[in-house]
C-alpha atoms as a PDB file:
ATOM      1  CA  UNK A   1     204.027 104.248 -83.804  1.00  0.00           C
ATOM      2  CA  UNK A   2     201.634 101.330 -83.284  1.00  0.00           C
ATOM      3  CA  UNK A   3     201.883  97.994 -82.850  1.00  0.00           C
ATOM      4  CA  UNK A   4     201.810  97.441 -86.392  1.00  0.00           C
ATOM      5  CA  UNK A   5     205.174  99.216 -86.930  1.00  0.00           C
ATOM      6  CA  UNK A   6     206.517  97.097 -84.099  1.00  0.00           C
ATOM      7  CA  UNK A   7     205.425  93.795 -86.312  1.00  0.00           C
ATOM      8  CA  UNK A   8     206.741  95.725 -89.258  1.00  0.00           C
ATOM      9  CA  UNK A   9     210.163  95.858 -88.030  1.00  0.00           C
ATOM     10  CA  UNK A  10     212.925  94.673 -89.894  1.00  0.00           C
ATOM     11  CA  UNK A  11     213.611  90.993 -88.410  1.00  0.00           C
ATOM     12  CA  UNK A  12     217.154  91.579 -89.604  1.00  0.00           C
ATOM     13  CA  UNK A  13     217.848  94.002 -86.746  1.00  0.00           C
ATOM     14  CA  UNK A  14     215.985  91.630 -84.249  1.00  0.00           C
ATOM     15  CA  UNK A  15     218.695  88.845 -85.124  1.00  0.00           C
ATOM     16  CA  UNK A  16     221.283  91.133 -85.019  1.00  0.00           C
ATOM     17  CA  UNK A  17     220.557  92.596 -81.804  1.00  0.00           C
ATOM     18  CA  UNK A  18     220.098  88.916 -80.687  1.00  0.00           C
ATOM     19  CA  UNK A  19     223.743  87.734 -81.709  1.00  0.00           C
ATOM     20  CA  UNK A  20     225.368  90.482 -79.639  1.00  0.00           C
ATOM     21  CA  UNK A  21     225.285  93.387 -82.681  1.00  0.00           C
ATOM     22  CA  UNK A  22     225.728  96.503 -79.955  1.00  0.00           C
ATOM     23  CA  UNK A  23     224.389  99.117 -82.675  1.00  0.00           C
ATOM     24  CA  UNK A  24     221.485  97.040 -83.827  1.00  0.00           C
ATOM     25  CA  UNK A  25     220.442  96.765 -80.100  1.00  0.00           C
ATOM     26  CA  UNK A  26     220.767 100.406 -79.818  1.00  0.00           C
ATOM     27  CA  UNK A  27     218.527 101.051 -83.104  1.00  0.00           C
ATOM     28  CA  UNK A  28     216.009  98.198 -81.381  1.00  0.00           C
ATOM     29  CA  UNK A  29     215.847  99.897 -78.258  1.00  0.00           C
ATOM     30  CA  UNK A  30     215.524 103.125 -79.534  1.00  0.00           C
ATOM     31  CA  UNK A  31     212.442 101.918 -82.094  1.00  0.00           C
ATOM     32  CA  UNK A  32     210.488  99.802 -79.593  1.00  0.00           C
ATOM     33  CA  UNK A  33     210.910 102.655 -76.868  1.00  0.00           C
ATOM     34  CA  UNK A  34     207.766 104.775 -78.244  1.00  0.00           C
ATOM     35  CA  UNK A  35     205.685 101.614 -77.784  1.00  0.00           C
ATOM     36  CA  UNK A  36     206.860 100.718 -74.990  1.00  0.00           C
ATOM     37  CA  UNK A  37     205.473 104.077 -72.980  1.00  0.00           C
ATOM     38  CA  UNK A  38     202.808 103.853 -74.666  1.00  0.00           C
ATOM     39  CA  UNK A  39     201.662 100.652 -73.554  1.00  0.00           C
ATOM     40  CA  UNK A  40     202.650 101.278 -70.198  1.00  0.00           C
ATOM     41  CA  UNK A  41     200.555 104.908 -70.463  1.00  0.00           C
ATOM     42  CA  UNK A  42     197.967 102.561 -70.498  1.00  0.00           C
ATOM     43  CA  UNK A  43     198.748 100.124 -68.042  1.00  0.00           C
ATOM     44  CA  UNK A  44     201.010 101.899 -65.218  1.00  0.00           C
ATOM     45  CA  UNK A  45     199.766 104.816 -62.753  1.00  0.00           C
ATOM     46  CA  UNK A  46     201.184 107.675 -64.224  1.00  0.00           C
ATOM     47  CA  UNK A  47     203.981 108.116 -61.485  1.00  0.00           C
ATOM     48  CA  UNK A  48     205.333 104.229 -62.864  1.00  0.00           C
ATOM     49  CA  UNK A  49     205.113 104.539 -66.662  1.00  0.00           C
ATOM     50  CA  UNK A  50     209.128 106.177 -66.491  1.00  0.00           C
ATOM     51  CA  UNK A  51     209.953 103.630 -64.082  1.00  0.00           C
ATOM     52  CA  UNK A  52     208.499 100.500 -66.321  1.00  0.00           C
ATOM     53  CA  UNK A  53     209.665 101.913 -69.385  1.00  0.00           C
ATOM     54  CA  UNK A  54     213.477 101.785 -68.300  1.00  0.00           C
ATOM     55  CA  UNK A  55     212.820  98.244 -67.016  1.00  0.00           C
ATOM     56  CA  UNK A  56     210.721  96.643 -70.169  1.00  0.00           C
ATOM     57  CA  UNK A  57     214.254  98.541 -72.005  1.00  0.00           C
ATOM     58  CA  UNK A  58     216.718  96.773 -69.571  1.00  0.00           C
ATOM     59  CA  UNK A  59     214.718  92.861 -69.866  1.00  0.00           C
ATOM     60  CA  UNK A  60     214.732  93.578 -74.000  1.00  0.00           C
ATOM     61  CA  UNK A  61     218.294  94.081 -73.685  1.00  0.00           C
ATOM     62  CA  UNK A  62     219.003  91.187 -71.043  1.00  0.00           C
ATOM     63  CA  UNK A  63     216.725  88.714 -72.650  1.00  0.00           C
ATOM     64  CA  UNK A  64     216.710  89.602 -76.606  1.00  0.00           C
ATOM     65  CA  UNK A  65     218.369  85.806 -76.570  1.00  0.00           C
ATOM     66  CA  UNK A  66     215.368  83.928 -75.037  1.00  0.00           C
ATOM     67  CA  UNK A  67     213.414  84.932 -77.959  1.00  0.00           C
ATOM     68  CA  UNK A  68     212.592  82.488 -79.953  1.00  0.00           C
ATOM     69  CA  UNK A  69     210.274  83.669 -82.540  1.00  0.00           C
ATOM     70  CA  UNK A  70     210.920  86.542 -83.757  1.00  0.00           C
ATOM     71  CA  UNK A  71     207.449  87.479 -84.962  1.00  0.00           C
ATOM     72  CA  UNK A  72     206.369  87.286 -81.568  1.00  0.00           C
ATOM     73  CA  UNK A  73     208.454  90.403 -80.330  1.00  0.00           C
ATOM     74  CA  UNK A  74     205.671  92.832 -80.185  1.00  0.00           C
ATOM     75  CA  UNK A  75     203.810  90.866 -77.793  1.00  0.00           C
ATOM     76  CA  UNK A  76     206.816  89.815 -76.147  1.00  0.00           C
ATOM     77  CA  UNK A  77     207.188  93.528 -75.334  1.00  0.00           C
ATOM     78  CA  UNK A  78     203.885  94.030 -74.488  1.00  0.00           C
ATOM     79  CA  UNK A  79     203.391  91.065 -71.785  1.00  0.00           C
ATOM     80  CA  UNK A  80     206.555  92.828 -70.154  1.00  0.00           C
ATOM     81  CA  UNK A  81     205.657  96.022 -69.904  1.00  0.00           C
ATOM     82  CA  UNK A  82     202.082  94.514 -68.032  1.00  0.00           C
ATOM     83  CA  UNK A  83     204.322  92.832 -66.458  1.00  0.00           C
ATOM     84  CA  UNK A  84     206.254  95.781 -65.305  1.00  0.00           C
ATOM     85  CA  UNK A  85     203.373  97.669 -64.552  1.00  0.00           C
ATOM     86  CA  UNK A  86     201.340  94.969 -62.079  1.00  0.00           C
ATOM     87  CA  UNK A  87     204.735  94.389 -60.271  1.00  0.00           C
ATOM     88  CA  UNK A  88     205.203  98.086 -59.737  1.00  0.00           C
ATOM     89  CA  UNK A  89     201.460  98.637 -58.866  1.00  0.00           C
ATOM     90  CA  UNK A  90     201.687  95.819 -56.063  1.00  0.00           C
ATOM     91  CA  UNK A  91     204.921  97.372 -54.702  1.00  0.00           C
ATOM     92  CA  UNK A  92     204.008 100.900 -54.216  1.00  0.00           C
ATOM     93  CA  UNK A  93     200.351 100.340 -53.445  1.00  0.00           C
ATOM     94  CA  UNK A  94     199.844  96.932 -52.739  1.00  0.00           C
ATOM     95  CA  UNK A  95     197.781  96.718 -56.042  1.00  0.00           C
ATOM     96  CA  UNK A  96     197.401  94.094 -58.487  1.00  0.00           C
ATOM     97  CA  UNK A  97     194.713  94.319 -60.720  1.00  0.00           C
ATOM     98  CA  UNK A  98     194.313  90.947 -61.426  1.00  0.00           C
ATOM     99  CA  UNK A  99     194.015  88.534 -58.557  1.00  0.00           C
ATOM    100  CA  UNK A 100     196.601  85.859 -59.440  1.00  0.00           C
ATOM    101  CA  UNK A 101     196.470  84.413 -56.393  1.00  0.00           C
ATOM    102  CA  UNK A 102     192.879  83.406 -56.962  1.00  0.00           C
ATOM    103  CA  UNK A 103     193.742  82.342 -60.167  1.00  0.00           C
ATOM    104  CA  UNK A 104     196.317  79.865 -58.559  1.00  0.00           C
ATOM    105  CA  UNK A 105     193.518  78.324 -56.185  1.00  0.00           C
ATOM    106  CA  UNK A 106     191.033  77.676 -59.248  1.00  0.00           C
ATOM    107  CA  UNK A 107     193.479  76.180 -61.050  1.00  0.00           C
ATOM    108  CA  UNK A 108     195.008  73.519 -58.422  1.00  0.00           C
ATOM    109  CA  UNK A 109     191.438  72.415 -57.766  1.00  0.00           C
ATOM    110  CA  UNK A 110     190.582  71.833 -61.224  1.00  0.00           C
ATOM    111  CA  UNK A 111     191.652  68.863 -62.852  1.00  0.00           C
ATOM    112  CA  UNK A 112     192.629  69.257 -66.860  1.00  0.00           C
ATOM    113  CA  UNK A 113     189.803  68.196 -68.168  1.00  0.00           C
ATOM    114  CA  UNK A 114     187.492  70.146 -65.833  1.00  0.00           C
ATOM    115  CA  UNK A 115     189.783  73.319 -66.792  1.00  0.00           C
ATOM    116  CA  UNK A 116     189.274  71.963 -70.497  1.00  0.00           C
ATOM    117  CA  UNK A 117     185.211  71.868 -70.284  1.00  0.00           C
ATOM    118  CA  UNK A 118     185.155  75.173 -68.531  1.00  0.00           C
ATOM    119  CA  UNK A 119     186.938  76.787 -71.279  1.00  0.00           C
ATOM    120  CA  UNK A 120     184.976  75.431 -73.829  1.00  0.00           C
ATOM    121  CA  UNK A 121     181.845  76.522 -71.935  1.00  0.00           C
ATOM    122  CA  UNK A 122     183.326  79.677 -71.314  1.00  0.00           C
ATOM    123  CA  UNK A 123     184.259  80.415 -75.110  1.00  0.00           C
ATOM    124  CA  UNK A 124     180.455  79.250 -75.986  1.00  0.00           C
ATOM    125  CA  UNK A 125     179.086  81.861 -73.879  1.00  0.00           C
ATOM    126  CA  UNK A 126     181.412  84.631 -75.417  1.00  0.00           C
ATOM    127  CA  UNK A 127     179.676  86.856 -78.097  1.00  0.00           C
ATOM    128  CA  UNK A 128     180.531  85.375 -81.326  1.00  0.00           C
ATOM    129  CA  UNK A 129     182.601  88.443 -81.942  1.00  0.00           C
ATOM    130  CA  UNK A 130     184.937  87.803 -79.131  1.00  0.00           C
ATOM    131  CA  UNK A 131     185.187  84.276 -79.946  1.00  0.00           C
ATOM    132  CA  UNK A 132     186.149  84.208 -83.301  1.00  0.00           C
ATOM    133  CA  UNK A 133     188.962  86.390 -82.330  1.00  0.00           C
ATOM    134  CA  UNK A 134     190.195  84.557 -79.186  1.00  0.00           C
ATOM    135  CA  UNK A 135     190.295  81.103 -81.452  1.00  0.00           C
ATOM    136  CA  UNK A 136     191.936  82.860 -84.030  1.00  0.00           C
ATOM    137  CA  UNK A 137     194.474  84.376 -82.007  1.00  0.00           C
ATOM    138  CA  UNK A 138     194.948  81.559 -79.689  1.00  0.00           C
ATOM    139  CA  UNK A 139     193.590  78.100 -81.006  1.00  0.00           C
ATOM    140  CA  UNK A 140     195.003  78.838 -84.706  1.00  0.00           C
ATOM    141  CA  UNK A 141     197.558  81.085 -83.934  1.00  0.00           C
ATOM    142  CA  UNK A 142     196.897  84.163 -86.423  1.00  0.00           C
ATOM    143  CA  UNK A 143     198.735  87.004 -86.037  1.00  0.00           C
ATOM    144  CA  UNK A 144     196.691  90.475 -85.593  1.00  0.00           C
ATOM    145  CA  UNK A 145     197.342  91.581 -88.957  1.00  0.00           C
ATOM    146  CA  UNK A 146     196.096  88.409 -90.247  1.00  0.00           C
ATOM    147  CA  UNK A 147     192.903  88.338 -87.746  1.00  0.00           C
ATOM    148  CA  UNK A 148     192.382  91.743 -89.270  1.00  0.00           C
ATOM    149  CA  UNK A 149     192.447  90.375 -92.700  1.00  0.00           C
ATOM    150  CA  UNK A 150     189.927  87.397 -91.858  1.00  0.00           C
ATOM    151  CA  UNK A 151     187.192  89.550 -89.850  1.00  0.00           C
ATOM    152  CA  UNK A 152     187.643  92.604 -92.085  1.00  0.00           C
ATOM    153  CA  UNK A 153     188.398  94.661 -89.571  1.00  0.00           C
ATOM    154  CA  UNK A 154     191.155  97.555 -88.233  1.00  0.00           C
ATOM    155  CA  UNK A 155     194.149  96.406 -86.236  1.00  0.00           C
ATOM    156  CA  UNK A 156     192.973  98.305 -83.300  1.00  0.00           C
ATOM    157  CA  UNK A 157     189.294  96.801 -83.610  1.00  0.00           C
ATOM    158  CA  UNK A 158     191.423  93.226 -83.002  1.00  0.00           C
ATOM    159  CA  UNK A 159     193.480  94.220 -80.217  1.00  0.00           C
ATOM    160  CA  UNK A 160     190.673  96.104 -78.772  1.00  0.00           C
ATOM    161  CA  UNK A 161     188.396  92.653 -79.005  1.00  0.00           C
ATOM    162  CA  UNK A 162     191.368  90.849 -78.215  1.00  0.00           C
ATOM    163  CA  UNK A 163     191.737  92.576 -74.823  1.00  0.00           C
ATOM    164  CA  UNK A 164     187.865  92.089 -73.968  1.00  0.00           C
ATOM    165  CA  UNK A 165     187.619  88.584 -75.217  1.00  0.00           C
ATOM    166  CA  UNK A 166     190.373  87.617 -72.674  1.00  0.00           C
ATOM    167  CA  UNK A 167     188.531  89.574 -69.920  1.00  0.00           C
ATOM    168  CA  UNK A 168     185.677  88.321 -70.466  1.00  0.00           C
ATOM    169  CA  UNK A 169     186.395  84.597 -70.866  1.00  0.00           C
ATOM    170  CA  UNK A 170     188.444  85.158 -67.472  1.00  0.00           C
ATOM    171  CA  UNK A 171     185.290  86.350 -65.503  1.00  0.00           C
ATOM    172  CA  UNK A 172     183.384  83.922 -66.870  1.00  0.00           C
ATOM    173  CA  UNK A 173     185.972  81.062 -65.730  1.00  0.00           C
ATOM    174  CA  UNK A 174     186.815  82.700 -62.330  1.00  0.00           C
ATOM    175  CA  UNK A 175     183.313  83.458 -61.423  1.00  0.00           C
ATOM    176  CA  UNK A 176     180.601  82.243 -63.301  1.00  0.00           C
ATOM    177  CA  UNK A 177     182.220  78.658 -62.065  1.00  0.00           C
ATOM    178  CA  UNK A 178     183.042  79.151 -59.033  1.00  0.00           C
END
């Protein structure tokens, strides 16, 4: 199952699951469970994907409610299991892949429209590739199938670009201005 079948998930048993129906949040947590690992296969140490998967379950379950649109589910899930992941990471090794601390500090120094002019610059120096998918994603609000559908590409091609873009404008804020 990919993300795909995630967004192709009956909404019905999303709203369900959402007004308290107990067998609808059973068949929910039993068809976003194969995602769920598998995102956290790629995001966990091996020794936490069990361990994130049972949590990412238990906050689906807990906070189904706080949901409020229900085509973002699939990304809902898969913020929480990174989530998951970076908070078990920094527990049992004192890891955190991304420095959010040092995000913190660049951000209270900035004022909004220096953050504002650094993005921009930022997303000008991105390859036109990973632009056009970060704007579409994020400035227009496209959802990957539709991104797909406007660059012509494969789902995966978008969430792969996706997941660069975002790295890339990142370094490029955090370092390049520093």
């Amino acid at each position: 199952m990919d993300v795909g079948s995630t967004l192709e998930l009956d909404y019905t048993i999303i709203e369900a699951a959402r007004g308290g129906d107990r067998e609808a949040m059973e068949s929910l947590l039993v068809t976003s469970q194969p995602d769920v690992r598998r995102y956290a296969m790629k995001h966990c140490k091996i020794s936490d994907v069990d361990d994130a998967v049972q949590e990412v379950l238990i906050i689906i379950a807990r906070r189904l409610e706080s949901l409020r649109i229900l085509a973002a589910f699939s990304s809902w899930i898969f913020k929480s299991v990174q989530r998951e992941c970076r908070r078990l990471g920094r527990a049992a090794l004192n890891f955190d892949p991304y420095d959010e601390a040092e995000l913190e500090q660049w951000l209270q120094v900035k004022s909004q429209d220096q953050l504002l002019c650094e993005l921009v610059d930022a997303l000008q120096k991105l390859p036109t590739e990973y632009r056009d998918v970060i704007l579409l994603k994020d400035f227009h609000q496209f959802s990957l199938h539709e991104i797909a559908g406007e660059l012509n590409i494969g789902l995966a091609a978008v969430k792969s670009r996706l997941r660069r873009a975002r790295v890339a404008a990142r370094s490029l804020l955090l370092y390049d201005n520093a």
